[in-house]
C-alpha atoms as a PDB file:
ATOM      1  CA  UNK A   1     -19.050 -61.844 -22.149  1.00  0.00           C
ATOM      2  CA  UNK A   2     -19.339 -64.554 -19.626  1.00  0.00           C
ATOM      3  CA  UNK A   3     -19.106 -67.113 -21.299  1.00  0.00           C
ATOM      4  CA  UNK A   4     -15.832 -65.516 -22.705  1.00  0.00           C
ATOM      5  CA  UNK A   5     -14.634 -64.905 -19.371  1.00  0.00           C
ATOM      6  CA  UNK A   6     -15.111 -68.494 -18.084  1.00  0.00           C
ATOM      7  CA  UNK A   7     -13.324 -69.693 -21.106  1.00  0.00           C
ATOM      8  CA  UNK A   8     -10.358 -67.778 -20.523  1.00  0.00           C
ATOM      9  CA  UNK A   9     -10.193 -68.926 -16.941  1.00  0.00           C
ATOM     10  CA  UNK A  10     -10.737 -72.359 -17.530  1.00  0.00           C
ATOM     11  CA  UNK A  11      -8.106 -72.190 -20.521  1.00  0.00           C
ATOM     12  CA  UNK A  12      -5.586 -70.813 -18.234  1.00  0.00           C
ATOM     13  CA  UNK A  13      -5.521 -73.433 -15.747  1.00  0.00           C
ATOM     14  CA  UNK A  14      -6.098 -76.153 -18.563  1.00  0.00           C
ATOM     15  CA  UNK A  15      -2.659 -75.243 -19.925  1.00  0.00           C
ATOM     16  CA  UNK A  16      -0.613 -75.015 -17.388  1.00  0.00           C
ATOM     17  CA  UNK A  17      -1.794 -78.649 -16.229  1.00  0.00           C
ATOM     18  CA  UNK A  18      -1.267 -79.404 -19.782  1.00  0.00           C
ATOM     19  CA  UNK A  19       2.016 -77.950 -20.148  1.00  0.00           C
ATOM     20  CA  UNK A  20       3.195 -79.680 -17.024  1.00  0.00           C
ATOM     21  CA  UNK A  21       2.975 -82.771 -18.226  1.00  0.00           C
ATOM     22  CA  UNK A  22       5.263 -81.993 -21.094  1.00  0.00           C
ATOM     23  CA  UNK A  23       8.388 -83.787 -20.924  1.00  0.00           C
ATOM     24  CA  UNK A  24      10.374 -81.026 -22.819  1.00  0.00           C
ATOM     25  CA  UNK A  25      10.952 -77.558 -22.235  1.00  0.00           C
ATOM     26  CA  UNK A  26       9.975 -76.062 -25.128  1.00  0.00           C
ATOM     27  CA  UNK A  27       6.590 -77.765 -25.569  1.00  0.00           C
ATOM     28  CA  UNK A  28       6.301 -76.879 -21.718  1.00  0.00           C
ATOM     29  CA  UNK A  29       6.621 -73.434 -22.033  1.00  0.00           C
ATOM     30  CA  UNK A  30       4.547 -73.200 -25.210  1.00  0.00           C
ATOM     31  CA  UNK A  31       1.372 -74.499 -23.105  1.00  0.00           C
ATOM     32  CA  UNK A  32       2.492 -71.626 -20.217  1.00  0.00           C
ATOM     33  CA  UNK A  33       2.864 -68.756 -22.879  1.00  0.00           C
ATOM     34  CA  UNK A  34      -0.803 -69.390 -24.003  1.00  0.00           C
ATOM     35  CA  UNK A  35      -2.117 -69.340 -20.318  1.00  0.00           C
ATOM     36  CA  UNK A  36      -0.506 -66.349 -19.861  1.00  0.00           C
ATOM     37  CA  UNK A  37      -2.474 -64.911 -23.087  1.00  0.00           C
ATOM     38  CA  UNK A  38      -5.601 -66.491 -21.553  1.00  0.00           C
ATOM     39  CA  UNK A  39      -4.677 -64.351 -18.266  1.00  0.00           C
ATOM     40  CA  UNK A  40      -4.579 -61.583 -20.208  1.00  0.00           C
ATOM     41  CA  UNK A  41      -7.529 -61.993 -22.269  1.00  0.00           C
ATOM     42  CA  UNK A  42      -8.976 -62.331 -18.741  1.00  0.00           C
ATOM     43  CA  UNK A  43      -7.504 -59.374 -17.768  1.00  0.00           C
ATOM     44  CA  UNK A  44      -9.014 -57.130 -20.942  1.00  0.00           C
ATOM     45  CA  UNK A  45     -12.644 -58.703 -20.382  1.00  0.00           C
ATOM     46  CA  UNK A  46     -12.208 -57.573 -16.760  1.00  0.00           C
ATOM     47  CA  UNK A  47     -11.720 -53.912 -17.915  1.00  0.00           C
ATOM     48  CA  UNK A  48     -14.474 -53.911 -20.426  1.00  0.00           C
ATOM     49  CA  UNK A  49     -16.509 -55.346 -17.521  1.00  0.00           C
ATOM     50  CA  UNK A  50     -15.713 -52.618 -15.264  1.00  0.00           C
ATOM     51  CA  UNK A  51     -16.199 -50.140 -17.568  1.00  0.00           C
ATOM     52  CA  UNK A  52     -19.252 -50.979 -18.992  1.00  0.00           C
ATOM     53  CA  UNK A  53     -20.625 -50.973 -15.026  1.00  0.00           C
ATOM     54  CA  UNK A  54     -21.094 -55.118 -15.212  1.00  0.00           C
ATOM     55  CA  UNK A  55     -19.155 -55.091 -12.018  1.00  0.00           C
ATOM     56  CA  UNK A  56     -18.558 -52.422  -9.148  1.00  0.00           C
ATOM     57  CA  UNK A  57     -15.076 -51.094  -8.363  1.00  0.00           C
ATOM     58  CA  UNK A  58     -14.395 -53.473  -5.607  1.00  0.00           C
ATOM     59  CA  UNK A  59     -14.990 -56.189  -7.079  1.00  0.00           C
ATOM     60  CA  UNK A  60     -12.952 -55.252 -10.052  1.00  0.00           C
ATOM     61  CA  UNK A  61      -9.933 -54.639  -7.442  1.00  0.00           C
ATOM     62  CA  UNK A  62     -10.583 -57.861  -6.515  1.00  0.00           C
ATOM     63  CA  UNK A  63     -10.580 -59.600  -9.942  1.00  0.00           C
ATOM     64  CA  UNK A  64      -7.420 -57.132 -10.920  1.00  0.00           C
ATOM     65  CA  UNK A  65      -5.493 -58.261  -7.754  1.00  0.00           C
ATOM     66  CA  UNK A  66      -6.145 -62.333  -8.836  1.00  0.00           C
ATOM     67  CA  UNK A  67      -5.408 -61.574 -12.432  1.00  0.00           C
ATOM     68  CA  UNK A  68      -2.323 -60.167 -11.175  1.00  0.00           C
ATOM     69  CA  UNK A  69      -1.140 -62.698  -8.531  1.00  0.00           C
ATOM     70  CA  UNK A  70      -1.673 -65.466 -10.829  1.00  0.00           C
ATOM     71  CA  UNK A  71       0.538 -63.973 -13.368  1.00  0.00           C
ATOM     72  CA  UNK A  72       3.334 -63.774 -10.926  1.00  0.00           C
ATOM     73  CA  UNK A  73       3.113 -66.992 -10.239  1.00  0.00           C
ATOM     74  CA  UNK A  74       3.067 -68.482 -13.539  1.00  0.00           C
ATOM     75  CA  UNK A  75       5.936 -66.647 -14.104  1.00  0.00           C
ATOM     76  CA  UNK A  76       7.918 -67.804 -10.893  1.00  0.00           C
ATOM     77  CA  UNK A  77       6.522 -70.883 -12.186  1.00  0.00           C
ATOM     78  CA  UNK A  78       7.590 -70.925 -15.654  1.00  0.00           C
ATOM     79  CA  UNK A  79      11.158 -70.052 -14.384  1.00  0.00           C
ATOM     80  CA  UNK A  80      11.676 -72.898 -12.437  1.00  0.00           C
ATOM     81  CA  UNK A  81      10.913 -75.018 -15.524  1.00  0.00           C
END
């Protein structure tokens, strides 16, 4: 599961670097809709995490609250494009 976990994080930020240096909109936006599926992914392995008591509740707050913040912004972000 950590392996998994670092995978999703480093595929999130690998495609929004990606997808910014897209010329067009639509190719842009493809490389943002699969970081936000990586954030999610993210998001799910967090829970199992949690859940399976790999990680106290603070910590999980923690995790939840960057998850969350992240998403925001690549949605502010994703706007703007």
């Amino acid at each position: 599961m950590t392996s998994q976990i670092r995978r999703c994080a480093y595929s999130f930020l690998a495609n929004i670097a990606e997808g910014n240096s897209k010329k067009h909109h639509k190719d842009r936006c493809n490389f943002f809709n699969i970081a936000q599926g990586s954030l999610v992914e993210l998001d799910c392995f967090s829970e199992i995490a949690y859940e399976l008591k790999y990680i106290d509740k603070e910590n999980y707050k923690k995790l939840l609250e960057l998850i969350n913040k992240n998403g925001y912004l690549l949605m502010k972000f994703t706007k703007s494009q």
